[in-house]
N, C-alpha and C. Protein backbone atom coordinates (compact mmCIF):
# COMPACT_ATOMS: atom_id res chain seq x y z
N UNK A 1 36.51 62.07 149.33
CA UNK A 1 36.18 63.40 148.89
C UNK A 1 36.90 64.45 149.72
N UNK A 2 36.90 64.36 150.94
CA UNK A 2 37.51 65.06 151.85
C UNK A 2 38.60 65.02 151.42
N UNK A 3 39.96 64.16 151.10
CA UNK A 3 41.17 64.26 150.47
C UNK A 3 41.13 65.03 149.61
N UNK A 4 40.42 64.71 148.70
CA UNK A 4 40.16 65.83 147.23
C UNK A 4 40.45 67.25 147.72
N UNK A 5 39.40 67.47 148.16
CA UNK A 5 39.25 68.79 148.30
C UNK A 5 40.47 69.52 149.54
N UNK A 6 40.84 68.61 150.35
CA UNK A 6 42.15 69.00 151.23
C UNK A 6 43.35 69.35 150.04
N UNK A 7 43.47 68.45 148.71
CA UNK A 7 44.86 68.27 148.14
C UNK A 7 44.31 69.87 147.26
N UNK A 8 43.31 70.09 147.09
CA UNK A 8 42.87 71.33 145.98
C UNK A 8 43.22 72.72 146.83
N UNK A 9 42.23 72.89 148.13
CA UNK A 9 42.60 74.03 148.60
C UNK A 9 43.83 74.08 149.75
N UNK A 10 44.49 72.93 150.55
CA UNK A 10 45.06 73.13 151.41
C UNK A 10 46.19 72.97 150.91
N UNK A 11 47.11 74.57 150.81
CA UNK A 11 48.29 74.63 150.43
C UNK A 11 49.71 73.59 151.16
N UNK A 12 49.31 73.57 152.12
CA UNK A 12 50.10 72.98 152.84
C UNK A 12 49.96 71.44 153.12
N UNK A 13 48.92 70.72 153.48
CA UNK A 13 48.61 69.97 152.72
C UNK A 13 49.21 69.26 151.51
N UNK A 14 49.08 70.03 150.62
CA UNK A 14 49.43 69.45 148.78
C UNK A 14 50.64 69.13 148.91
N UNK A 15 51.45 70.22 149.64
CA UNK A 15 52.74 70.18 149.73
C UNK A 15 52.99 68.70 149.91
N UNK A 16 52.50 67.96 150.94
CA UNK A 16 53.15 67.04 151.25
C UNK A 16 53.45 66.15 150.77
N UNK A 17 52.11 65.95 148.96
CA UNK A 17 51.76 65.11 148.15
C UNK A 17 52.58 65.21 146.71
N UNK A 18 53.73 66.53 146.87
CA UNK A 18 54.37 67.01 145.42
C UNK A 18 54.82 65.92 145.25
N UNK A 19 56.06 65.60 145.57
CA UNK A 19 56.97 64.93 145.16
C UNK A 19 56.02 63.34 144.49
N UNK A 20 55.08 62.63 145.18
CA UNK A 20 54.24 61.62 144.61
C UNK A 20 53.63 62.54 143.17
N UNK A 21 53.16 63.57 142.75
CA UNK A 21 52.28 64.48 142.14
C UNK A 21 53.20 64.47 141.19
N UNK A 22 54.43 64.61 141.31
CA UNK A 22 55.58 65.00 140.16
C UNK A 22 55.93 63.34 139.51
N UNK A 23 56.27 62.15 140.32
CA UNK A 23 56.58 60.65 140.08
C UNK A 23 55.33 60.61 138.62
N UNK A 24 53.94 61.03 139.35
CA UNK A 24 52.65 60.45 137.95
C UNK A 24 52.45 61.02 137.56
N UNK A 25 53.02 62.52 137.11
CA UNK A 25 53.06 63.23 135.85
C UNK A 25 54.10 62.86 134.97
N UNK A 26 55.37 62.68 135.53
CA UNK A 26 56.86 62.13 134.67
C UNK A 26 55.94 60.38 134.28
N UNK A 27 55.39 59.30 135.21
CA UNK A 27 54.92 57.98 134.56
C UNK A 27 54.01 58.54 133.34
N UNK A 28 52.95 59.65 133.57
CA UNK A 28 52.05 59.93 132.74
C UNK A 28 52.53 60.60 131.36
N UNK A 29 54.21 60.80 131.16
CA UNK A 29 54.83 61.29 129.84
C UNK A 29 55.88 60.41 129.66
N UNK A 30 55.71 58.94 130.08
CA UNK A 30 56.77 58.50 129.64
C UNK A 30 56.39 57.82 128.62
N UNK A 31 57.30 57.07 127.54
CA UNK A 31 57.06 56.50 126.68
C UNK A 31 56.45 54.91 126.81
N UNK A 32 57.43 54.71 127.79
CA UNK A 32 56.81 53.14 127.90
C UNK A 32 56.64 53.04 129.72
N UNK A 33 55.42 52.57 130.10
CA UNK A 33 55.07 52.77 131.49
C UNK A 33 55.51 51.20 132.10
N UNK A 34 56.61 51.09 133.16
CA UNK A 34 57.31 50.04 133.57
C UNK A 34 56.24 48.62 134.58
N UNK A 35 56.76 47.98 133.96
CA UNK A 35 55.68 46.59 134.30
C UNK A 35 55.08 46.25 135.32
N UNK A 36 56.30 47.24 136.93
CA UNK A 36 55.74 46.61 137.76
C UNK A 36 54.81 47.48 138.46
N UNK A 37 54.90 48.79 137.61
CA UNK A 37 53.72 50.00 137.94
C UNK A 37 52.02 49.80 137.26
N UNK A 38 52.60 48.69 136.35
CA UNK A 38 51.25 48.10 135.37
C UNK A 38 50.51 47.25 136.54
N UNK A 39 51.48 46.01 136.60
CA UNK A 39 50.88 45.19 138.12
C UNK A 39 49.56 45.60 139.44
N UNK A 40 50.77 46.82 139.50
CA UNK A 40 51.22 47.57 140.73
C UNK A 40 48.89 48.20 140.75
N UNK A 41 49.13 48.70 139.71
CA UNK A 41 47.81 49.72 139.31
C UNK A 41 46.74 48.59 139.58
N UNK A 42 46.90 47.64 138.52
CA UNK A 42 45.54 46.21 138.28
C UNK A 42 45.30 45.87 139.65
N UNK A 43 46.51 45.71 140.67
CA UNK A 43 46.13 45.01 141.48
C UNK A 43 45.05 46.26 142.76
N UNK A 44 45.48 47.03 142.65
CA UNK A 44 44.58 48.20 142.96
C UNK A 44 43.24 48.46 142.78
N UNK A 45 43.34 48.46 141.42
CA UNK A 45 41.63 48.60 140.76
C UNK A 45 41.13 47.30 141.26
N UNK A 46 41.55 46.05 141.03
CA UNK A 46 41.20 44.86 141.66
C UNK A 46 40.57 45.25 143.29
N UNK A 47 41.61 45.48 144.54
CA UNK A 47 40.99 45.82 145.43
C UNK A 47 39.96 46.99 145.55
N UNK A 48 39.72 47.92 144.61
CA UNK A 48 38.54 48.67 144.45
C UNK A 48 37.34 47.97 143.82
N UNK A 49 37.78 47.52 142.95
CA UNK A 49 36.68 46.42 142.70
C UNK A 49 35.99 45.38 143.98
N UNK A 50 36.54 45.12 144.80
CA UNK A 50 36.35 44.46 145.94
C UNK A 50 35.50 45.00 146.74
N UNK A 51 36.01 46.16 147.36
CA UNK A 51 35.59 47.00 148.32
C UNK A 51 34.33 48.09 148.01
N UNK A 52 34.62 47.97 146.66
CA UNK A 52 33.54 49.34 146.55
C UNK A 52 32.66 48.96 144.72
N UNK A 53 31.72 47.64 145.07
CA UNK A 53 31.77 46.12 144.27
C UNK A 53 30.38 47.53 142.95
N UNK A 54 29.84 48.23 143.30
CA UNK A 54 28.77 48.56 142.81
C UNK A 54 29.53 50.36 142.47
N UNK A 55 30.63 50.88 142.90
CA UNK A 55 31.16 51.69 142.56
C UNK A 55 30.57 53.31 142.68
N UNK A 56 30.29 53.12 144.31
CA UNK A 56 29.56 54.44 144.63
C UNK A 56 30.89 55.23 145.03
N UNK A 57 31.79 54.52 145.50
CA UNK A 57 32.80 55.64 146.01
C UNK A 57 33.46 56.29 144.38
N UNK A 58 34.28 55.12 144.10
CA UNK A 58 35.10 55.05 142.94
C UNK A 58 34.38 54.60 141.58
N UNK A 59 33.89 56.23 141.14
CA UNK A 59 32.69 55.37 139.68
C UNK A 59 33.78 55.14 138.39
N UNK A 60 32.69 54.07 137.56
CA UNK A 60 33.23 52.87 136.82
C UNK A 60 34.45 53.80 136.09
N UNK A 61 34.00 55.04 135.20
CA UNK A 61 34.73 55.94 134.65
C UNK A 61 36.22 56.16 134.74
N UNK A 62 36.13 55.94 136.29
CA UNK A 62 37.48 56.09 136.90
C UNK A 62 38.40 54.85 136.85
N UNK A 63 38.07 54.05 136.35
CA UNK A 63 38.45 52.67 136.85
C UNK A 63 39.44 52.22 135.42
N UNK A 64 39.85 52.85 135.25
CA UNK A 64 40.41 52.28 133.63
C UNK A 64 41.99 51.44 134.03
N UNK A 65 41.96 50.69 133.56
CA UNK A 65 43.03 50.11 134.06
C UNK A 65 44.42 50.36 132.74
N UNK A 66 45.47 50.41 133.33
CA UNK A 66 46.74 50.55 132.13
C UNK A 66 46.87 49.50 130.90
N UNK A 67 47.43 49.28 130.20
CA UNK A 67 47.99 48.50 129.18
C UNK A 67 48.10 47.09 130.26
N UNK A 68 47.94 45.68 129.32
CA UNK A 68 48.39 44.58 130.11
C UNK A 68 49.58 44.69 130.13
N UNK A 69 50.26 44.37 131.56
CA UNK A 69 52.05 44.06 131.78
C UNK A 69 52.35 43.19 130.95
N UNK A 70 53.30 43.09 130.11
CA UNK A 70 53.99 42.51 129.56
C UNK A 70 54.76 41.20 130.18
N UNK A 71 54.60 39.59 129.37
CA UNK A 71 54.78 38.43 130.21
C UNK A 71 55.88 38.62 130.69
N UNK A 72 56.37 37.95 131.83
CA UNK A 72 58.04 37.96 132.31
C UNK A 72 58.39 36.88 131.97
């Protein structure tokens, strides 16, 4: 929560986070979202699923996972 609210009001701060901020707005308009960013995400929510098993930090809402990666 503390992040949150650092990336909202602390100008300087945010700054540091653009360039990541700009990468998942361009993934979030692309047409087709690349396989190993699909992976990349599951295996994430996976370790949130782990760590935070009943989802008080990270609620369920949030948890949506991308399209399945496509087989290699």
């Amino acid at each position: 929560m503390e992040f949150c609210r650092r990336l909202d009001e602390d100008a300087e701060f945010a700054e540091w986070f653009g360039p990541l901020s700009d990468s998942v707005e361009a993934v979030a308009r692309a047409a087709e979202v690349p396989y190993r960013l699909i992976a990349l995400q599951h295996a994430v929510l996976d370790l949130i699923d782990l760590l935070d098993p009943r989802a008080e930090r990270f609620p369920d809402h949030r948890r949506s996972r991308l399209g399945r990666p496509p087989e290699r």
